[in-house]
N, C-alpha and C. Protein backbone atom coordinates (compact mmCIF):
# COMPACT_ATOMS: atom_id res chain seq x y z
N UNK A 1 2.96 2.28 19.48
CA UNK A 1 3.72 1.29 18.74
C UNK A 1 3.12 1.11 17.36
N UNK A 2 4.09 0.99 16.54
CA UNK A 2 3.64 0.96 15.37
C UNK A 2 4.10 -0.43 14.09
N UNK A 3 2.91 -1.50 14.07
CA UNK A 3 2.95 -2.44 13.05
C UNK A 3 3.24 -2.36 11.69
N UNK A 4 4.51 -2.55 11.15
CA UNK A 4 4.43 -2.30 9.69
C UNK A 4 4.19 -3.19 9.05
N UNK A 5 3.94 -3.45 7.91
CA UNK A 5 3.37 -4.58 6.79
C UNK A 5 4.29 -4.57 5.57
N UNK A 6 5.09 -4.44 5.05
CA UNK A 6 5.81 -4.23 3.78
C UNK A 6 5.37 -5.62 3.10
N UNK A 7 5.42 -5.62 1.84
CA UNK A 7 6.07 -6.75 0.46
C UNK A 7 5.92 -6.04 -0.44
N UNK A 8 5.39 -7.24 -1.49
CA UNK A 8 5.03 -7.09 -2.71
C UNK A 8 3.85 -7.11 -2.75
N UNK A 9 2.95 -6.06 -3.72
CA UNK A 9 1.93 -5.99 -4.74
C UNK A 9 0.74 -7.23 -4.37
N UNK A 10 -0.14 -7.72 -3.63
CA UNK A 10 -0.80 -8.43 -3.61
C UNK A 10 -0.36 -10.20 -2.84
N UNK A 11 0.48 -9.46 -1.85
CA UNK A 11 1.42 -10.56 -1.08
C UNK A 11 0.38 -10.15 0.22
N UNK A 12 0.48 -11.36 1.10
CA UNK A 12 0.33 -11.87 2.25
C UNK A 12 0.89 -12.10 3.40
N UNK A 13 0.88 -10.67 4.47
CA UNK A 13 1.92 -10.56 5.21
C UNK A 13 1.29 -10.96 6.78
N UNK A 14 1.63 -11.92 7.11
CA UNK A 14 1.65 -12.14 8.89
C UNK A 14 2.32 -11.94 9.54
N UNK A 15 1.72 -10.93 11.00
CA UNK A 15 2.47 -10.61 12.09
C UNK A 15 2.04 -10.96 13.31
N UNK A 16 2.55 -11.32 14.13
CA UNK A 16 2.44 -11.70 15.38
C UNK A 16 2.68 -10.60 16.43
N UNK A 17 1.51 -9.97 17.52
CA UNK A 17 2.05 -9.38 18.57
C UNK A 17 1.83 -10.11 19.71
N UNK A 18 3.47 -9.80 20.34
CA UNK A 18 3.25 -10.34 21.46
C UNK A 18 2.71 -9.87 23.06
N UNK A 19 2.05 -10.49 23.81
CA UNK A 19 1.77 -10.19 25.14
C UNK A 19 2.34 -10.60 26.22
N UNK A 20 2.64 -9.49 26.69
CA UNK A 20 3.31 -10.66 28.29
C UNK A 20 2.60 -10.44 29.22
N UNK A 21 2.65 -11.14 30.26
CA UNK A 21 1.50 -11.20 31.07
C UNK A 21 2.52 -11.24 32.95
N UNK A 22 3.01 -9.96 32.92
CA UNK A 22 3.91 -10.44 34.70
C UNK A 22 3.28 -10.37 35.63
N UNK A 23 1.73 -10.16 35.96
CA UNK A 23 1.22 -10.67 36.68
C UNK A 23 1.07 -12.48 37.63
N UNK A 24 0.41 -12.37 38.56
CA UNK A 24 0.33 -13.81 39.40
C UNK A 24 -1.39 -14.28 38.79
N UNK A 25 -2.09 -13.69 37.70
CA UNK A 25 -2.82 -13.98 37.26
C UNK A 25 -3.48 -14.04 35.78
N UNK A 26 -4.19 -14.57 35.40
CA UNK A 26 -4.50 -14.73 34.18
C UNK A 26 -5.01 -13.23 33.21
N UNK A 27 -4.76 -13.05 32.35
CA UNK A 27 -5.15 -11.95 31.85
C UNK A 27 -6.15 -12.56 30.58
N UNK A 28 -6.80 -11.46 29.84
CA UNK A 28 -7.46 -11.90 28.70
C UNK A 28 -7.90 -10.55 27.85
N UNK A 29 -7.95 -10.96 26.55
CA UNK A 29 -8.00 -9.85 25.79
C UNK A 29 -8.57 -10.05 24.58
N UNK A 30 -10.03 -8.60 24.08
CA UNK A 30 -10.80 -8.44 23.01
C UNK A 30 -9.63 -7.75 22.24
N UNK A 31 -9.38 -8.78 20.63
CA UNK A 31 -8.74 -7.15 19.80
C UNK A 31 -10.08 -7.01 18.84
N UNK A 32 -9.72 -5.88 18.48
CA UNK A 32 -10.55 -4.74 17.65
C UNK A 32 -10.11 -3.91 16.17
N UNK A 33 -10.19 -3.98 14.88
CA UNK A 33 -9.43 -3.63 14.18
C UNK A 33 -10.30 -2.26 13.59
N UNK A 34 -9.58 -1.05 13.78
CA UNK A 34 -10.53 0.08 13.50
C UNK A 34 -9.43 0.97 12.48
N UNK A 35 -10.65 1.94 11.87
CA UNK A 35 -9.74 2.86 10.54
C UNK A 35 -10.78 2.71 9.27
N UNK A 36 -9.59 3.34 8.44
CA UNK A 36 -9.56 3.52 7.45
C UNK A 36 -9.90 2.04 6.43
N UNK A 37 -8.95 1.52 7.19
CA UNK A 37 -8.84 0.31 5.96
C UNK A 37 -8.47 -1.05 7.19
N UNK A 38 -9.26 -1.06 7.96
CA UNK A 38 -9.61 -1.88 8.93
C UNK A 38 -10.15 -3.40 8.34
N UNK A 39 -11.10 -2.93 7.08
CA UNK A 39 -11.38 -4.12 6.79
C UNK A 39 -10.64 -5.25 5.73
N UNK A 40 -9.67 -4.47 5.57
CA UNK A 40 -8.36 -4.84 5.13
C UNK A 40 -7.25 -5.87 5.90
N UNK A 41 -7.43 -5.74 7.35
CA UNK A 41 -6.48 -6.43 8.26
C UNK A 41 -7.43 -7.73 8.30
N UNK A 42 -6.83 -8.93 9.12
CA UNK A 42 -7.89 -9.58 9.34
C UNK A 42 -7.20 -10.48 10.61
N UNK A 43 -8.03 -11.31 11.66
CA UNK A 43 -7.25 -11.73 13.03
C UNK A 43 -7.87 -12.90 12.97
N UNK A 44 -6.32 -13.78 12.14
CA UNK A 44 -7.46 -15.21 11.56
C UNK A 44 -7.25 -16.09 12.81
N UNK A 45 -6.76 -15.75 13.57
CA UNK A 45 -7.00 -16.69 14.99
C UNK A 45 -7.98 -16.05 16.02
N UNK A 46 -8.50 -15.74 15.58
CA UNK A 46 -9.74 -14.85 16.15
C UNK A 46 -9.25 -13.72 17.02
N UNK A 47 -10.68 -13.32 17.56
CA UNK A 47 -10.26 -11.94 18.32
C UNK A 47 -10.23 -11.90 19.83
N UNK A 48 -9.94 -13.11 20.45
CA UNK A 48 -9.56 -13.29 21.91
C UNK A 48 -8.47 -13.87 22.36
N UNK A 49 -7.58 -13.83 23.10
CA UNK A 49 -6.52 -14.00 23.76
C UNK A 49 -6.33 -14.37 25.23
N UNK A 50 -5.95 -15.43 25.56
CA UNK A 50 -6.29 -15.27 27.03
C UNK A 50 -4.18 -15.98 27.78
N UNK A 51 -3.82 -14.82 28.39
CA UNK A 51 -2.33 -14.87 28.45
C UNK A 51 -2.26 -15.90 29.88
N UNK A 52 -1.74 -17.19 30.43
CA UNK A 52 -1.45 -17.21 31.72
C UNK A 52 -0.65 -16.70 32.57
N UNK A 53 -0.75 -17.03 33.70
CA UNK A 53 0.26 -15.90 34.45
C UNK A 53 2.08 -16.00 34.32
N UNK A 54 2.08 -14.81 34.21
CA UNK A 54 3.79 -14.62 34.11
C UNK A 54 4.38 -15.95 32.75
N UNK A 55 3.40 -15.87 31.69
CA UNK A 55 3.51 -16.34 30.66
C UNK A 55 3.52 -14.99 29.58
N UNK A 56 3.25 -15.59 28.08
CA UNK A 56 3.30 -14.60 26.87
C UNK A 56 1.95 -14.84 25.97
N UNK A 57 1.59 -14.12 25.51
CA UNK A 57 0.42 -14.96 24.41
C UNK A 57 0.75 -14.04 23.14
N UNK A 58 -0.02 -14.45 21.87
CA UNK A 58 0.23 -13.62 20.15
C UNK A 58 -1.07 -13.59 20.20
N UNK A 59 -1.42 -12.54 19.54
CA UNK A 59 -2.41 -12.30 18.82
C UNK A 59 -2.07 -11.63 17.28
N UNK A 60 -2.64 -12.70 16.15
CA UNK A 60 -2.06 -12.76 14.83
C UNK A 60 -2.73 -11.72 14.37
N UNK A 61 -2.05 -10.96 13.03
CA UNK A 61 -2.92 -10.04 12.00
C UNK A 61 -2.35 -10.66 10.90
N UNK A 62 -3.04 -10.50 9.75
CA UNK A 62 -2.92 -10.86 8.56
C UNK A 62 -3.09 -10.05 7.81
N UNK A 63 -2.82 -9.02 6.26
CA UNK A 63 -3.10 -8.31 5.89
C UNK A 63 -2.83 -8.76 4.44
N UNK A 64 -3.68 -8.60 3.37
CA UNK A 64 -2.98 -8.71 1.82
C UNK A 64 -3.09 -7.24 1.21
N UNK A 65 -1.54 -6.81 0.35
CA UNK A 65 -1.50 -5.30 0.29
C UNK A 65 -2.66 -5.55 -1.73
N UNK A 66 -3.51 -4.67 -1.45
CA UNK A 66 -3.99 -4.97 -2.29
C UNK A 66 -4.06 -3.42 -3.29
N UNK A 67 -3.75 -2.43 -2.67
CA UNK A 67 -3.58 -1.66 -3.13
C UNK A 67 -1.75 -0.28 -3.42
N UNK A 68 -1.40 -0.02 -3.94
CA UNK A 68 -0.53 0.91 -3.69
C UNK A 68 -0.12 1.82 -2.56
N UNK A 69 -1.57 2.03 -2.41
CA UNK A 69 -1.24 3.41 -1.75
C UNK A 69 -1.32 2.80 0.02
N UNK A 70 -0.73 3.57 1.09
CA UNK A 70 -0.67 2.89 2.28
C UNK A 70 -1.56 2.79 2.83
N UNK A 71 -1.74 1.43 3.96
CA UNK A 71 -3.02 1.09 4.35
C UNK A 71 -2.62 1.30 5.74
N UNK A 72 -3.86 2.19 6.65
CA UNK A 72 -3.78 2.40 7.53
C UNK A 72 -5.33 1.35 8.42
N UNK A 73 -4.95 1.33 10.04
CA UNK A 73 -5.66 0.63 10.55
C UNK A 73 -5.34 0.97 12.40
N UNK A 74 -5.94 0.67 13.28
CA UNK A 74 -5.36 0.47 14.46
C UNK A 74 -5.79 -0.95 15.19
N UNK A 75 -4.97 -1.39 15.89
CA UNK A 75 -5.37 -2.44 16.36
C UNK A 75 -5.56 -2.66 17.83
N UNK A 76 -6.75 -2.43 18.93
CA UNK A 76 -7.33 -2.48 20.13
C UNK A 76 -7.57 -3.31 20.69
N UNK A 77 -6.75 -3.58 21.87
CA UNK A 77 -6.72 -5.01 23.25
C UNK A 77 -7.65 -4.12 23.97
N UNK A 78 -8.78 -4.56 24.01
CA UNK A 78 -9.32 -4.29 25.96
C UNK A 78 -9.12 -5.87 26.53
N UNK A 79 -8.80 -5.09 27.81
CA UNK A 79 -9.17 -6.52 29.12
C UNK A 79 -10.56 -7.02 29.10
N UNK A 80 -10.40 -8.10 29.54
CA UNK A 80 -11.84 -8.91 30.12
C UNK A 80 -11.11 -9.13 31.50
N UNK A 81 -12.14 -9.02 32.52
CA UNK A 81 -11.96 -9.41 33.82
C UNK A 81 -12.01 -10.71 33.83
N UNK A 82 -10.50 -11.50 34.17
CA UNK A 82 -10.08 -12.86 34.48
C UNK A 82 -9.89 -12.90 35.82
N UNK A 83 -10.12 -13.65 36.99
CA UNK A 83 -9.82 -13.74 38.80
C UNK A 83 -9.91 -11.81 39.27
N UNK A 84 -10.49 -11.50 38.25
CA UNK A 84 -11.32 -9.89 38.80
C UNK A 84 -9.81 -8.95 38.51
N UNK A 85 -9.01 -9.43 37.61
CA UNK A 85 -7.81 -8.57 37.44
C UNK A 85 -8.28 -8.16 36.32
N UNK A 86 -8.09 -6.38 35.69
CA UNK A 86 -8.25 -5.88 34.46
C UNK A 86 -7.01 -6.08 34.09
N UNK A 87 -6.51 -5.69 32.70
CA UNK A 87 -5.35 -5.48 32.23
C UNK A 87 -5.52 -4.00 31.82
N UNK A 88 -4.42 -3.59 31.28
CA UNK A 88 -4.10 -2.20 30.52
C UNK A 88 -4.73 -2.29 29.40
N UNK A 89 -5.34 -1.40 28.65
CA UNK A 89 -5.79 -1.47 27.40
C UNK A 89 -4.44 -0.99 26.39
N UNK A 90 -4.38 -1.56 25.25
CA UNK A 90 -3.02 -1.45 24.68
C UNK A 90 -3.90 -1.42 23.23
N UNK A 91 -2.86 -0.32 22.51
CA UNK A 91 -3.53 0.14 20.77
C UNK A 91 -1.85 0.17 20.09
N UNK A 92 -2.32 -0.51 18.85
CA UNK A 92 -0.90 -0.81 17.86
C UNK A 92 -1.57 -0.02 16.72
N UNK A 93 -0.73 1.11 16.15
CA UNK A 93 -0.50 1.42 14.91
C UNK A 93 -0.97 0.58 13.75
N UNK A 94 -1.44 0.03 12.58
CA UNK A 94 -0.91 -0.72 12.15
C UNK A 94 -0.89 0.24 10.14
N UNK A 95 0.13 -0.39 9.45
CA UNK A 95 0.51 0.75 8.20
C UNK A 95 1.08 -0.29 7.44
N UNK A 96 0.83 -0.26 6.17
CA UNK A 96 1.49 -0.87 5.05
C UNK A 96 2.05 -0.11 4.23
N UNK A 97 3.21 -0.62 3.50
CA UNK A 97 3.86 0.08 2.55
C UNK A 97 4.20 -1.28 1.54
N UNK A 98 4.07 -1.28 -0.04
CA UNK A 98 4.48 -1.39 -0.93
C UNK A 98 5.77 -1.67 -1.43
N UNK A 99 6.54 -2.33 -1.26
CA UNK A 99 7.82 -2.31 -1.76
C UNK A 99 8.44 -3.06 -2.83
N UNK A 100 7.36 -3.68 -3.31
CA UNK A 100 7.70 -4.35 -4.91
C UNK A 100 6.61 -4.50 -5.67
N UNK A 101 6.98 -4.65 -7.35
CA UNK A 101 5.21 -5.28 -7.99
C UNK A 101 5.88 -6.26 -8.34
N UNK A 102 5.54 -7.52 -8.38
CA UNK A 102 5.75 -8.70 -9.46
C UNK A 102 4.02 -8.49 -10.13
N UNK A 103 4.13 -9.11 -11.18
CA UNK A 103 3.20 -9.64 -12.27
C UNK A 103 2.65 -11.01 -11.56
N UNK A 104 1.53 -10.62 -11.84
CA UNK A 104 0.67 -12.17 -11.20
C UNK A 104 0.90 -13.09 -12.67
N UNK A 105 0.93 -12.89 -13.93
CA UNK A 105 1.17 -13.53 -15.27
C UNK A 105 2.14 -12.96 -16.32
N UNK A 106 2.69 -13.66 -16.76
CA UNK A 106 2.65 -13.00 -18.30
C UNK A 106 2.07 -13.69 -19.21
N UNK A 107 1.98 -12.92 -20.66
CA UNK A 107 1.53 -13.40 -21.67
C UNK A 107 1.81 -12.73 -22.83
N UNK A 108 2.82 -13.65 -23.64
CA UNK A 108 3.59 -13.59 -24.92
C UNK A 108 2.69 -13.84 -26.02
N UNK A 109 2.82 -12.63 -27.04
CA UNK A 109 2.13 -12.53 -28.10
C UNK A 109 3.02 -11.42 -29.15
N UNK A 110 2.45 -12.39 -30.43
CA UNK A 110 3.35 -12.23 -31.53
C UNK A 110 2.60 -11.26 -32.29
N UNK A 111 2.90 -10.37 -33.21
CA UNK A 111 2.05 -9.27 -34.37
C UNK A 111 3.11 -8.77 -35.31
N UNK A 112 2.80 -8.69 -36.14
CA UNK A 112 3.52 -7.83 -36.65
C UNK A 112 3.36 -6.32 -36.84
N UNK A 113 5.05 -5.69 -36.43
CA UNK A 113 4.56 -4.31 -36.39
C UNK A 113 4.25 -3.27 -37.48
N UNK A 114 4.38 -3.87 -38.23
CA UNK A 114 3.52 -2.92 -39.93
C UNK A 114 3.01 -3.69 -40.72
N UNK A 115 1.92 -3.56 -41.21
CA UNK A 115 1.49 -4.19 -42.36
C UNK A 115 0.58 -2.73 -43.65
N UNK A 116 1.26 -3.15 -44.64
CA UNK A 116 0.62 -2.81 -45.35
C UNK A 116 -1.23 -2.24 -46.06
């Protein structure tokens, strides 16, 4: 599965993945952000998750595109043993793309274009 990130130029994009949990027991989960540009993502609700049973849980990423070119990353659930149940280990893609620049300023200035 693969997380995309699009905006603008130095924008702030949050995504939410979701977990479901159809088990009769509690699950729980380490994420892990690995790559290239790993230190680029960031999991401002920290990096544990704990889903109840036959419930859903998110685990947030945050990313600011700070550069042009695409930012690559992966993002890694292991289980923690909750009532001695593992879960599946599950890995997300994660990729940014660029799709606008705005100007963080402008600034108007006058000259003249010939002088003597």
């Amino acid at each position: 599965n693969t997380i995309e990130f699009t905006g603008a130029l130095h924008a702030t994009i949050v995504k939410q993945v979701r977990l479901k949990n159809p088990s009769n027991n509690t699950l729980a989960y380490n994420a892990v952000l690995v790559g290239r540009d790993a230190d680029d993502f960031s999991l401002p609700k920290g990096n544990t998750v704990a889903i109840p049973a036959l419930r859903q849980g998110f685990v947030t990423v945050e990313f600011t595109i700070r550069f042009l070119r695409p930012a690559e990353a992966v993002l890694i659930l292991t289980s923690n043993k909750i009532d001695g149940i593992d879960g599946a280990t599950l890995t997300f893609s994660l990729k940014s793309e660029v799709k606008n620049i705005e100007p963080l300023s402008m600034i108007k200035c006058r000259s003249p274009c010939y002088e003597l």
